[in-house]
PDB file of N, CA and C in Angstrom:
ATOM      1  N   UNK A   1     121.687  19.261 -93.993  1.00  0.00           N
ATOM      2  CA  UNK A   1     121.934  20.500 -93.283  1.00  0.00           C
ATOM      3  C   UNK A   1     122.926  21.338 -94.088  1.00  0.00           C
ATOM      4  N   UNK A   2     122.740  22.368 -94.140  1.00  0.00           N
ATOM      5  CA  UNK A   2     123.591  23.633 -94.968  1.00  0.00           C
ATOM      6  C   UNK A   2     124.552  23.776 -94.120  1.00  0.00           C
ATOM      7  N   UNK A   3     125.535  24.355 -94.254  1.00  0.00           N
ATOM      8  CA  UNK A   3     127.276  24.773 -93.967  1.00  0.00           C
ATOM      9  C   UNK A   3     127.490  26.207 -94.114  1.00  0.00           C
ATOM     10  N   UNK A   4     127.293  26.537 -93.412  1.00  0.00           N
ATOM     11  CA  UNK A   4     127.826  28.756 -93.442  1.00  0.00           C
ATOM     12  C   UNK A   4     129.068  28.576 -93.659  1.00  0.00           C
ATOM     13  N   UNK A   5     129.761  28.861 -94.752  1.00  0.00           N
ATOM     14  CA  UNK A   5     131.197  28.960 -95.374  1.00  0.00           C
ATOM     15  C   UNK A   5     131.343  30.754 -94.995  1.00  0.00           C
ATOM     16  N   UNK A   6     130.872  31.076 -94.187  1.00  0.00           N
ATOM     17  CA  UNK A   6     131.447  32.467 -94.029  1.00  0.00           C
ATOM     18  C   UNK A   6     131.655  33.347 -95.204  1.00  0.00           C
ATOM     19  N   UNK A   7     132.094  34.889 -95.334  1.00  0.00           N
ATOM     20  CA  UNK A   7     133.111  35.427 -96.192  1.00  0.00           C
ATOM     21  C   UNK A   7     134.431  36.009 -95.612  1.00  0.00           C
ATOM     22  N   UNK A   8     135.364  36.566 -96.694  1.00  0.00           N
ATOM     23  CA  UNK A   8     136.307  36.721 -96.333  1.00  0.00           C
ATOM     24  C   UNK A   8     136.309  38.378 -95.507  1.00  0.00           C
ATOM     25  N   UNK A   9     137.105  37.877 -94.223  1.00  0.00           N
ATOM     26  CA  UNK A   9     137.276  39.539 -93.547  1.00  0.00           C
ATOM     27  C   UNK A   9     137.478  40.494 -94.195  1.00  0.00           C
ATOM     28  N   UNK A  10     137.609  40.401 -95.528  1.00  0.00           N
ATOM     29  CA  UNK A  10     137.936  41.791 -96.304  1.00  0.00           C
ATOM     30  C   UNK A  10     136.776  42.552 -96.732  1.00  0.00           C
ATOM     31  N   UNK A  11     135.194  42.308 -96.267  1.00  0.00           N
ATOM     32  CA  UNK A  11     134.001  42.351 -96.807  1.00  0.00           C
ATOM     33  C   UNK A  11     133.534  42.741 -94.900  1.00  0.00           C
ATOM     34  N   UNK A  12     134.206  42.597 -93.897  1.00  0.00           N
ATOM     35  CA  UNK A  12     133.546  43.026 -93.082  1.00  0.00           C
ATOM     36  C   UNK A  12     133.949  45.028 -92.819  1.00  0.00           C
ATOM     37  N   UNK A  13     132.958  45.297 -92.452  1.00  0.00           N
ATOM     38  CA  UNK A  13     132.605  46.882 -91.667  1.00  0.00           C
ATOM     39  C   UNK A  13     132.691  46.800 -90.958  1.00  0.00           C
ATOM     40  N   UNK A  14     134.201  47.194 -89.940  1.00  0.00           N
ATOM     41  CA  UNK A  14     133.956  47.174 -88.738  1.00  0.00           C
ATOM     42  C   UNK A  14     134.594  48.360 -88.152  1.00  0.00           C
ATOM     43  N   UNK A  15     134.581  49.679 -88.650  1.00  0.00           N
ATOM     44  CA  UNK A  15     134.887  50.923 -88.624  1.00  0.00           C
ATOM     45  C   UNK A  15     135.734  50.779 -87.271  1.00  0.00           C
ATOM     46  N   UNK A  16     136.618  50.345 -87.126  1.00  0.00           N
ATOM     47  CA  UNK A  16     138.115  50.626 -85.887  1.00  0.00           C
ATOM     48  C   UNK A  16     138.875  51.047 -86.537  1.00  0.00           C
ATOM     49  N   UNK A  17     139.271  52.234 -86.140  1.00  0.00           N
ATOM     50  CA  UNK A  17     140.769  53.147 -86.592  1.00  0.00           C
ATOM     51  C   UNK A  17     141.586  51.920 -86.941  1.00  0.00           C
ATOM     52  N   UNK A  18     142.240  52.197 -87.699  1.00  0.00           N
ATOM     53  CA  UNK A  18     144.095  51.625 -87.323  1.00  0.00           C
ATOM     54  C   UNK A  18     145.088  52.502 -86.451  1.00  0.00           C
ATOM     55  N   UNK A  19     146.265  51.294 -86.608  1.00  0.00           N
ATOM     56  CA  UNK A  19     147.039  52.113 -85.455  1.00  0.00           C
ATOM     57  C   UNK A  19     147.576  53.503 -86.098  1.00  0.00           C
ATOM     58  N   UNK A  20     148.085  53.174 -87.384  1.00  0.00           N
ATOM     59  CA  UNK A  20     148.115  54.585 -88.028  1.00  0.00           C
ATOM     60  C   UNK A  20     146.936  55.706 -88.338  1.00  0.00           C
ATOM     61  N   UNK A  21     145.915  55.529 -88.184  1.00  0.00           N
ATOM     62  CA  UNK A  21     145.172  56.208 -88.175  1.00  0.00           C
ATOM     63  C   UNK A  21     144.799  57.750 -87.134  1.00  0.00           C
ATOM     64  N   UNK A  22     145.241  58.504 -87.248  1.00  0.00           N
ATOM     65  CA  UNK A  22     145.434  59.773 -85.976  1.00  0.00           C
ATOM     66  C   UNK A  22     146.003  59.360 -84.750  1.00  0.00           C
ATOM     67  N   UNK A  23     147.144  57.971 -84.816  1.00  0.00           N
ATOM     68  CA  UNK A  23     147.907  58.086 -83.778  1.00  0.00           C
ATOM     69  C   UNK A  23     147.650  56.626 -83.037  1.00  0.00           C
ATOM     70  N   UNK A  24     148.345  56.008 -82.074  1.00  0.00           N
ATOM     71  CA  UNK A  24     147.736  55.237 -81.863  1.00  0.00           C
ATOM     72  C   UNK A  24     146.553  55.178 -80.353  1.00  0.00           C
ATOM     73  N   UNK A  25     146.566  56.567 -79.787  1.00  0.00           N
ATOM     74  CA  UNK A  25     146.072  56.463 -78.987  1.00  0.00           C
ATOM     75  C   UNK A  25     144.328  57.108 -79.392  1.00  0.00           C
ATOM     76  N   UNK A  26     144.171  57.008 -80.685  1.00  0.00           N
ATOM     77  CA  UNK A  26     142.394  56.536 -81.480  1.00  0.00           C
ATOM     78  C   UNK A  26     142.070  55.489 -81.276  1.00  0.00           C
ATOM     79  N   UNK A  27     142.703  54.411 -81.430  1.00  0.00           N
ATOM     80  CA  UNK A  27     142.511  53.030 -81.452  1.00  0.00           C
ATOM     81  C   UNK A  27     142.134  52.911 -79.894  1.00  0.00           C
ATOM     82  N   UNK A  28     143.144  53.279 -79.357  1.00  0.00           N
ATOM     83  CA  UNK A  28     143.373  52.588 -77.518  1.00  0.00           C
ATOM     84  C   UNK A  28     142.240  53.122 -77.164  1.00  0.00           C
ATOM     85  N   UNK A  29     141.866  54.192 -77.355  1.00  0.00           N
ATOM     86  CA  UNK A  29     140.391  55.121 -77.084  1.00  0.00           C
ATOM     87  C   UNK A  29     138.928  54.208 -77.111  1.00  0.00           C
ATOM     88  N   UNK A  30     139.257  53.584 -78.561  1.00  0.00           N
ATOM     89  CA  UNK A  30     138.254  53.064 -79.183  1.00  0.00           C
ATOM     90  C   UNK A  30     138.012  51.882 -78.705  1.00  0.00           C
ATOM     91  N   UNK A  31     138.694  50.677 -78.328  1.00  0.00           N
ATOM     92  CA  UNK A  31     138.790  49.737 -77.546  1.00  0.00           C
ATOM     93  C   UNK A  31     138.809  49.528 -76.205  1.00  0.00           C
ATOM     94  N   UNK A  32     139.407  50.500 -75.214  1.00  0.00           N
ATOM     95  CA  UNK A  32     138.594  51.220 -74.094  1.00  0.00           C
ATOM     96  C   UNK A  32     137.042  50.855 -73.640  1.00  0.00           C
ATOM     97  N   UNK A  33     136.830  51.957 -74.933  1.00  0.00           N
ATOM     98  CA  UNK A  33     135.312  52.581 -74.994  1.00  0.00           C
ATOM     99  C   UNK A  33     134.062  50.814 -74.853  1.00  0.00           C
ATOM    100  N   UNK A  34     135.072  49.975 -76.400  1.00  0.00           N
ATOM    101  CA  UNK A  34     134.421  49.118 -76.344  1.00  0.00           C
ATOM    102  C   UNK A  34     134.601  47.947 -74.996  1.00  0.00           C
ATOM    103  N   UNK A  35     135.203  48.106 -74.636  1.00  0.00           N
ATOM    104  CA  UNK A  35     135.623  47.303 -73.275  1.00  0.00           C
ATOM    105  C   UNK A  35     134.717  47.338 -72.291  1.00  0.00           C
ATOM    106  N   UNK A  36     134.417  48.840 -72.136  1.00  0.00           N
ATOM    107  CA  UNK A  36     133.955  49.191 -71.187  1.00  0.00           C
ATOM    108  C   UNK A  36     132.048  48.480 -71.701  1.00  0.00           C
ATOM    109  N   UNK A  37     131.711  48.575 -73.047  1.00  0.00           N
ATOM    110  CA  UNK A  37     130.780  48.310 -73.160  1.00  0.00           C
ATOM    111  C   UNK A  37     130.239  47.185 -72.975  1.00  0.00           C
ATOM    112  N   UNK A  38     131.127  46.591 -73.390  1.00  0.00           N
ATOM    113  CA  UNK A  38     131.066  44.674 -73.238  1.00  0.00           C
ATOM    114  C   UNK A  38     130.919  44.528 -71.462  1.00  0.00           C
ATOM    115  N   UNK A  39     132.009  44.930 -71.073  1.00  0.00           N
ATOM    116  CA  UNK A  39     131.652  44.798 -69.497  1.00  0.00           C
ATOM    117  C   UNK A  39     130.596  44.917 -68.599  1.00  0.00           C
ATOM    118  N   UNK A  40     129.687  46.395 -69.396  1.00  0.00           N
ATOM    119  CA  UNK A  40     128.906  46.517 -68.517  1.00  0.00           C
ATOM    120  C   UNK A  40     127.547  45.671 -68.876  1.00  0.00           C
ATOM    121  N   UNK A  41     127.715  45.232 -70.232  1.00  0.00           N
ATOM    122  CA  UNK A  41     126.375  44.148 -70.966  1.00  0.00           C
ATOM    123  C   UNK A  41     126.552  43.152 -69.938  1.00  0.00           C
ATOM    124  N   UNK A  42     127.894  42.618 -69.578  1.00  0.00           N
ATOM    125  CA  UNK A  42     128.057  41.068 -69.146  1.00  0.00           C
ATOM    126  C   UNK A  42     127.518  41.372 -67.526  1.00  0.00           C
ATOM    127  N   UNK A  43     128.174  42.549 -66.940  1.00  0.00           N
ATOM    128  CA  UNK A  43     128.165  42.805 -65.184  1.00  0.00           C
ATOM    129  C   UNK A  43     126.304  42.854 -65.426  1.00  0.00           C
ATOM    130  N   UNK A  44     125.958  43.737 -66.209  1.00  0.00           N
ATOM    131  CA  UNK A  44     123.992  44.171 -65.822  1.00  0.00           C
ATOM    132  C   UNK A  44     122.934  42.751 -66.134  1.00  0.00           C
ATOM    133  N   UNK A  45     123.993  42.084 -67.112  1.00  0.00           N
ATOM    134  CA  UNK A  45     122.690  40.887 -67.835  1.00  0.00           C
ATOM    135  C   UNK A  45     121.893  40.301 -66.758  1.00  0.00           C
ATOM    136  N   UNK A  46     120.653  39.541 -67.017  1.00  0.00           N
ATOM    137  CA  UNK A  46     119.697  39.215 -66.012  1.00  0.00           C
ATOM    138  C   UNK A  46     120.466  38.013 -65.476  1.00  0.00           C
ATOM    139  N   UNK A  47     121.271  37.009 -66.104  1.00  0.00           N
ATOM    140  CA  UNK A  47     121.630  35.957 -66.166  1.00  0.00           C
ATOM    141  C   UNK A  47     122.749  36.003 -64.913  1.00  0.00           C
ATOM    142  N   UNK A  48     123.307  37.369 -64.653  1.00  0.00           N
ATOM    143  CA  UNK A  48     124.515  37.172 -63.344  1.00  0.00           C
ATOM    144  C   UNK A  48     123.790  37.020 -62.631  1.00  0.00           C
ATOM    145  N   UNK A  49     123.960  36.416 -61.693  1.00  0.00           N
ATOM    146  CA  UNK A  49     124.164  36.382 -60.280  1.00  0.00           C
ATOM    147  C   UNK A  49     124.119  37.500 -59.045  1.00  0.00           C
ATOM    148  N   UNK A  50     124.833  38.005 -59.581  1.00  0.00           N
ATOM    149  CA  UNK A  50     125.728  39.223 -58.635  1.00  0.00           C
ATOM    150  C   UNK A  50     125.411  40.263 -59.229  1.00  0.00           C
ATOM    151  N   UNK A  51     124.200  40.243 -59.993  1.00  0.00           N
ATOM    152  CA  UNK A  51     123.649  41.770 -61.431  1.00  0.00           C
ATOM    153  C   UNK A  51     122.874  42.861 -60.132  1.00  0.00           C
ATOM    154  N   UNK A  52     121.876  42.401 -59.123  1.00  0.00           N
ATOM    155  CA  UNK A  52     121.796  43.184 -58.035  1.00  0.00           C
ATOM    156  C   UNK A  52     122.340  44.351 -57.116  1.00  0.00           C
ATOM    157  N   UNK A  53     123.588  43.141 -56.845  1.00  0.00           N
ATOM    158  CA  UNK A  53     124.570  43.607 -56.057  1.00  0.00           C
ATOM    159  C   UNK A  53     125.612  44.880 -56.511  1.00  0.00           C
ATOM    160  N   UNK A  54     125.682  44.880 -57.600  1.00  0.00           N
ATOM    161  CA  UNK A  54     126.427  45.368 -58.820  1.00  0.00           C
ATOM    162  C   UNK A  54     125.742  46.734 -58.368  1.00  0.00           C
ATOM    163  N   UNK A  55     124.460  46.823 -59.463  1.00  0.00           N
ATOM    164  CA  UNK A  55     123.760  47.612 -59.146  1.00  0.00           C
ATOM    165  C   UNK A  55     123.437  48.759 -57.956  1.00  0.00           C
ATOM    166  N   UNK A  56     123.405  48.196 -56.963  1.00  0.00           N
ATOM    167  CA  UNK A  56     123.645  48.715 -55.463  1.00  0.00           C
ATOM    168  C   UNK A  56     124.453  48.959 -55.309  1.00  0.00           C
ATOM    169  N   UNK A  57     125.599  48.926 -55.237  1.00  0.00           N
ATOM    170  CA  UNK A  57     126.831  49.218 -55.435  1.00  0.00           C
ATOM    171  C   UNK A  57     127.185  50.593 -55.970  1.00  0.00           C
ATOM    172  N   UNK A  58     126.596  50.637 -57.183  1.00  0.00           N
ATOM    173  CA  UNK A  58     127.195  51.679 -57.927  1.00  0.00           C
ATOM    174  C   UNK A  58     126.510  52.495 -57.526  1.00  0.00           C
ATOM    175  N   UNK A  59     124.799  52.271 -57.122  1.00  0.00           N
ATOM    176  CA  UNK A  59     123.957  53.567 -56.927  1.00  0.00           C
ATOM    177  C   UNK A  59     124.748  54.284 -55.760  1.00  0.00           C
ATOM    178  N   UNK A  60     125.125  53.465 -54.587  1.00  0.00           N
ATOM    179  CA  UNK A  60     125.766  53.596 -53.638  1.00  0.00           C
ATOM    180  C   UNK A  60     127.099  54.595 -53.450  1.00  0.00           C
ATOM    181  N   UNK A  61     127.696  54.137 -54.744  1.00  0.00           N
ATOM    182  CA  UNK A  61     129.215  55.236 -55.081  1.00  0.00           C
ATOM    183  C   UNK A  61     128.450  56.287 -55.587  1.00  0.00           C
ATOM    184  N   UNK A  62     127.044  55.905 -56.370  1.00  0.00           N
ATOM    185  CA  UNK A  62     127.204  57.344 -57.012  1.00  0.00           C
ATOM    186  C   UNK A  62     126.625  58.536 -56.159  1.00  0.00           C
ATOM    187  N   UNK A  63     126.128  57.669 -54.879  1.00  0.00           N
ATOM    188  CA  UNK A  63     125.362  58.989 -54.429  1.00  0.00           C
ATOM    189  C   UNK A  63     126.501  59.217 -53.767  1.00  0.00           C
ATOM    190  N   UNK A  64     127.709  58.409 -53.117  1.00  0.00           N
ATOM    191  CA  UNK A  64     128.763  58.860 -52.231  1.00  0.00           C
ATOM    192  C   UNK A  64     129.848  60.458 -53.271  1.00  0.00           C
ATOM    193  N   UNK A  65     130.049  59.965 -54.142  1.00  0.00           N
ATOM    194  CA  UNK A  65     130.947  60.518 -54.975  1.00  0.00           C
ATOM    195  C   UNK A  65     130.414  61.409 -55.863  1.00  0.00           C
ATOM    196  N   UNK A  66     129.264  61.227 -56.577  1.00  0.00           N
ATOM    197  CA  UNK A  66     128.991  62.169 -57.359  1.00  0.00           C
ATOM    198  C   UNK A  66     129.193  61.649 -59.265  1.00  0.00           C
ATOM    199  N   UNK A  67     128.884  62.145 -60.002  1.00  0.00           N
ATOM    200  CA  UNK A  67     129.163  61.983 -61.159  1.00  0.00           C
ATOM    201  C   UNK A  67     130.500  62.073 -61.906  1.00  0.00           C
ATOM    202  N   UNK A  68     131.045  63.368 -61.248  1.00  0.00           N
ATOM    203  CA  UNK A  68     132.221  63.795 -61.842  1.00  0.00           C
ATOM    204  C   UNK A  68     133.261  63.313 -61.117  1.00  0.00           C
ATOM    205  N   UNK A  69     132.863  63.549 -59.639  1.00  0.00           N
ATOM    206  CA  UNK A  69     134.124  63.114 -58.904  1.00  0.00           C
ATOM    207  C   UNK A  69     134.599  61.529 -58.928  1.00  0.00           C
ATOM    208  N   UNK A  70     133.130  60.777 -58.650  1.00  0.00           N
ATOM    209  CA  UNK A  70     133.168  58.790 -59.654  1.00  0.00           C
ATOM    210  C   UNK A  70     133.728  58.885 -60.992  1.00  0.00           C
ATOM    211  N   UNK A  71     133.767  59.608 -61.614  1.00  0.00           N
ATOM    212  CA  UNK A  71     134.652  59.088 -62.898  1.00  0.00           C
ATOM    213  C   UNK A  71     135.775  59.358 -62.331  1.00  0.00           C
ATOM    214  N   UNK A  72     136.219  60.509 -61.921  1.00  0.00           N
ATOM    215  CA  UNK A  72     137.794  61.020 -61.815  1.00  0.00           C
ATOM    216  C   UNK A  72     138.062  59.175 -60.702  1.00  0.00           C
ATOM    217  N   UNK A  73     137.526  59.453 -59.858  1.00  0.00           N
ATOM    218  CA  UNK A  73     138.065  58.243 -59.014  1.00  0.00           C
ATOM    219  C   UNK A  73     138.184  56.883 -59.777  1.00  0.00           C
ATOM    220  N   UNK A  74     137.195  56.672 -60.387  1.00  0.00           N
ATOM    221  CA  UNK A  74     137.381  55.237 -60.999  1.00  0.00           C
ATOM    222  C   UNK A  74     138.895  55.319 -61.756  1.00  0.00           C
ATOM    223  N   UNK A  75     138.611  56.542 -62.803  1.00  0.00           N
ATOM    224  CA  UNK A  75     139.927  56.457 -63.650  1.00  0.00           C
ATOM    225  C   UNK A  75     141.446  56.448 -63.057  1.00  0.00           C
ATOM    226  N   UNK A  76     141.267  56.810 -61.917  1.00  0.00           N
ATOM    227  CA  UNK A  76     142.580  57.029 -61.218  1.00  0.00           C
ATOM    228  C   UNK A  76     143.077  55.418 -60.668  1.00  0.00           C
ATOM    229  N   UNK A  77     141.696  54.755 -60.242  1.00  0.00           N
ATOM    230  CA  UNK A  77     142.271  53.631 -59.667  1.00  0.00           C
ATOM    231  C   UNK A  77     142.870  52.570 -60.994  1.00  0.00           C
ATOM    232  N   UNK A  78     141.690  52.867 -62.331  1.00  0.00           N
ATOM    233  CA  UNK A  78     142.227  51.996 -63.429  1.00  0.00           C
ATOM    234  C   UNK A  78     143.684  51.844 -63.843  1.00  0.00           C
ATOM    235  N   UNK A  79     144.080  53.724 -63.702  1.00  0.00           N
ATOM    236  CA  UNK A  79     145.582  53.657 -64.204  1.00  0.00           C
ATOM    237  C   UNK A  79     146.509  53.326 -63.020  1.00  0.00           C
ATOM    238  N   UNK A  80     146.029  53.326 -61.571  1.00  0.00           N
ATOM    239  CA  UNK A  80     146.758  52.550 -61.071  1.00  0.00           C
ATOM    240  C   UNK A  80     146.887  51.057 -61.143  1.00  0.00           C
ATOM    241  N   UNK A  81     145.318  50.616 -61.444  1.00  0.00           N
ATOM    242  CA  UNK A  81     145.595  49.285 -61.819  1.00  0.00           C
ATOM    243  C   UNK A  81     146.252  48.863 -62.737  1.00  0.00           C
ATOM    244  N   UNK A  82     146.592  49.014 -63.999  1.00  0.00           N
ATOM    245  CA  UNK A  82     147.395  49.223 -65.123  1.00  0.00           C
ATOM    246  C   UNK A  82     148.616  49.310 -65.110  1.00  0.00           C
ATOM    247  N   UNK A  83     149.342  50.361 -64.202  1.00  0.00           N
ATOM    248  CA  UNK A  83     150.805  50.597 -63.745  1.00  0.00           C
ATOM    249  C   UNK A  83     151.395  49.130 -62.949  1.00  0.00           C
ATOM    250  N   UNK A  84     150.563  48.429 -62.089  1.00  0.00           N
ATOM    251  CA  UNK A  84     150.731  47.625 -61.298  1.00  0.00           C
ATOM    252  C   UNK A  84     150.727  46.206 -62.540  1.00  0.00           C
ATOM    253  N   UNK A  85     149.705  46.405 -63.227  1.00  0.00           N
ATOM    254  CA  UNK A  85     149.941  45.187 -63.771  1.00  0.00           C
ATOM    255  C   UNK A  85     151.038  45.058 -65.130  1.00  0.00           C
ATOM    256  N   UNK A  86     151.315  46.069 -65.078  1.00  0.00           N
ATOM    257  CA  UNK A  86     152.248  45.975 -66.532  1.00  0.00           C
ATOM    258  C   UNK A  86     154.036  46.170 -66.049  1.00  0.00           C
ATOM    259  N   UNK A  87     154.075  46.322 -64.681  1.00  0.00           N
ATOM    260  CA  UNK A  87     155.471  46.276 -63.844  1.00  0.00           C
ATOM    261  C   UNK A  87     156.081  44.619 -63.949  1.00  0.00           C
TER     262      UNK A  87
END
């Protein structure tokens, strides 16, 4: 059997700002963004459980709230969640 010896991280592309790069709130942006992506792969996959429910759910907020007004709300509760957890 063969052995994948990898290469060295200095050969990977993985286009993320640095923190010096336009500040550090590019980065925080960028990891966010990807957060949010990973999350929603793992919450929709066929494999949850609870991928239905999820679903219903959101159709549910979105017809309650709307497009614009569901983001403003989500984001408001995140940075409250955030404030709370970093106290």
């Amino acid at each position: 059997m063969d052995t994948y010896l990898g290469q060295s991280q200095r050969g990977w592309k993985l286009d993320f700002k640095t923190e010096n790069e336009k500040g550090k709130d590019c980065q925080r942006a960028q990891l966010t963004r990807l957060r949010a992506k990973y999350l929603s792969k793992i919450l929709l996959h066929d494999s949850n459980k609870h991928r239905k429910k999820i679903i219903e759910y959101a159709k549910s907020f979105n017809e309650k709230y709307g497009l614009e007004d569901g983001k403003k709300k989500v984001q408001n509760a995140v940075a409250l969640r955030l404030q709370v957890v970093r106290v």
